[in-house]
C-alpha atoms as a PDB file:
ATOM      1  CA  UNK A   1       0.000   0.000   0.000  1.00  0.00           C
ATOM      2  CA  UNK A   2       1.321   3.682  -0.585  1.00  0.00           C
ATOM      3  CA  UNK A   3       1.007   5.995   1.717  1.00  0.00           C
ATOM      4  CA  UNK A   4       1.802   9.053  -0.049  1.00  0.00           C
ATOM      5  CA  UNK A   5      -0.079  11.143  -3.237  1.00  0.00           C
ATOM      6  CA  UNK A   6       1.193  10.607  -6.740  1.00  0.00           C
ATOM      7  CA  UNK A   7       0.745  13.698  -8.348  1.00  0.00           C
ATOM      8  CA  UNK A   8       0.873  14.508 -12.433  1.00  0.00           C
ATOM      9  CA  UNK A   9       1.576  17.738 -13.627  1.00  0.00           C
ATOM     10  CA  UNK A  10       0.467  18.250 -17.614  1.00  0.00           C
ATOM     11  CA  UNK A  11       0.318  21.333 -20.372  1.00  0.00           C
ATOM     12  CA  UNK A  12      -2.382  20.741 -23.041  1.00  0.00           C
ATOM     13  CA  UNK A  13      -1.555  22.042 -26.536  1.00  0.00           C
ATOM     14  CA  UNK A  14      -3.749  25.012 -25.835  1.00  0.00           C
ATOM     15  CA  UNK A  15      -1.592  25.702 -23.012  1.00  0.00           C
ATOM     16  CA  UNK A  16      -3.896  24.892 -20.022  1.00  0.00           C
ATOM     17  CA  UNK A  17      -1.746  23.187 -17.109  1.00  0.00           C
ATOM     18  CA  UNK A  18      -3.583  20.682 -14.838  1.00  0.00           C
ATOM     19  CA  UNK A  19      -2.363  18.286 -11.852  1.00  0.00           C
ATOM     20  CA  UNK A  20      -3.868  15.312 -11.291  1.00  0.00           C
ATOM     21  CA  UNK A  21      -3.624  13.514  -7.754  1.00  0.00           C
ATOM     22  CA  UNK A  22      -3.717   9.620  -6.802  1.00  0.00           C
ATOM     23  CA  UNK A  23      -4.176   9.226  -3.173  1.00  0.00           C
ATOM     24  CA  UNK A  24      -2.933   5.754  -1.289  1.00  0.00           C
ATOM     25  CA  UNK A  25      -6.656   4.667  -1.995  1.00  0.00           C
ATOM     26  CA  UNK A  26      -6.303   5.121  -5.653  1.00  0.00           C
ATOM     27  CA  UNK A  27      -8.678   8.047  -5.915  1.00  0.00           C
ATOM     28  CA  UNK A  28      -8.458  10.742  -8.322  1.00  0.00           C
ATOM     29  CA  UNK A  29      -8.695  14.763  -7.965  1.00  0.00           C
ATOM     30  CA  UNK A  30      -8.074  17.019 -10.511  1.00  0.00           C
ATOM     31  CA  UNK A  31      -6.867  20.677 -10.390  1.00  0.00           C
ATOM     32  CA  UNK A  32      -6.355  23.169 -13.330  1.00  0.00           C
ATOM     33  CA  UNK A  33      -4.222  26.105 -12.838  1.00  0.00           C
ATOM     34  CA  UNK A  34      -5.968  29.287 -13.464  1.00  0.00           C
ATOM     35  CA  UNK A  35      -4.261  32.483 -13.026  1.00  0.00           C
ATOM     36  CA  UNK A  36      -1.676  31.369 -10.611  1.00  0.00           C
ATOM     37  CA  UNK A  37      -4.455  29.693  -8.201  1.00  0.00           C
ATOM     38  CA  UNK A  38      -5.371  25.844  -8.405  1.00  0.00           C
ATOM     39  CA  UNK A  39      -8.815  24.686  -8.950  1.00  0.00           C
ATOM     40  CA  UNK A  40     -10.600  21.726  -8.372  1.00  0.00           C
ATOM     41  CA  UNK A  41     -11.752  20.629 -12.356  1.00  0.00           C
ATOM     42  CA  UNK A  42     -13.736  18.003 -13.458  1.00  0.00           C
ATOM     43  CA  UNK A  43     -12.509  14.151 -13.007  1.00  0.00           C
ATOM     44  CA  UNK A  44     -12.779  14.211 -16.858  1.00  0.00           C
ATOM     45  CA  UNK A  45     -10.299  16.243 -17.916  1.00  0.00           C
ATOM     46  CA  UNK A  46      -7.752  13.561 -16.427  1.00  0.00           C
ATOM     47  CA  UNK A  47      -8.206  11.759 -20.200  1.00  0.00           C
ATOM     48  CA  UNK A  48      -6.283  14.536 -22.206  1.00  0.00           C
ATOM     49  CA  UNK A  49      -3.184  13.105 -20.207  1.00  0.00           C
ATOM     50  CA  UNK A  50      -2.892  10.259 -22.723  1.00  0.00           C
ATOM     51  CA  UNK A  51      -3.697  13.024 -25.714  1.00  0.00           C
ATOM     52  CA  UNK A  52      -0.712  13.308 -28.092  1.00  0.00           C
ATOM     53  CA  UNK A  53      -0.532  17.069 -28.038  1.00  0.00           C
ATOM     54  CA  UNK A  54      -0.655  17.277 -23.825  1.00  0.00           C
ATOM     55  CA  UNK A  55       2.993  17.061 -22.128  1.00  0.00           C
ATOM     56  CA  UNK A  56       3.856  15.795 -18.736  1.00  0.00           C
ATOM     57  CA  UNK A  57       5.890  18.748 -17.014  1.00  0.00           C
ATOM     58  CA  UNK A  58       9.515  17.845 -15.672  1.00  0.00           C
ATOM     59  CA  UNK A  59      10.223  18.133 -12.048  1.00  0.00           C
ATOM     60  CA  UNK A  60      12.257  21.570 -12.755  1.00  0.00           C
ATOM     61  CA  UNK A  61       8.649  23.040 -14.594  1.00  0.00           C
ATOM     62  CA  UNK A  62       6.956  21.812 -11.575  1.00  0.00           C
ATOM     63  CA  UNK A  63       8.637  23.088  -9.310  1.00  0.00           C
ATOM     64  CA  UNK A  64       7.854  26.614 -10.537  1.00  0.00           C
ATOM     65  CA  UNK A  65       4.872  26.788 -10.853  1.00  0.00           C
ATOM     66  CA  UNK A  66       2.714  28.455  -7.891  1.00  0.00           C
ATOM     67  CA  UNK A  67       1.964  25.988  -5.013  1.00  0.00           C
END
């Protein structure tokens, strides 16, 4: 069992950058980033991960983007 979140940070084509969270139950939350202030999204946008035009964000990008 894990006991800490995985989190994935992505940037769609358009430019939009969401985060989505798996807690150590396997539950998903999504957040999109919207003028420097996360908000909860929709559970569906966690399917333009696996689009071809979204990017996962290294840890460096991560890192700089507001908390």
């Amino acid at each position: 069992m894990r006991v800490v979140d995985e989190t994935g940070v992505y940037r769609t084509e358009s430019g939009m950058i969401f985060r989505v969270i798996e807690d150590s139950e396997g539950h998903l939350s999504v957040g999109v980033l919207q003028e420097a202030i996360w908000v909860a999204a929709r559970i569906g946008i966690v399917g333009l991960r696996v689009a071809p035009t979204t990017v996962r964000l290294t840890e460096r990008q991560v890192l700089a983007l507001p908390r």
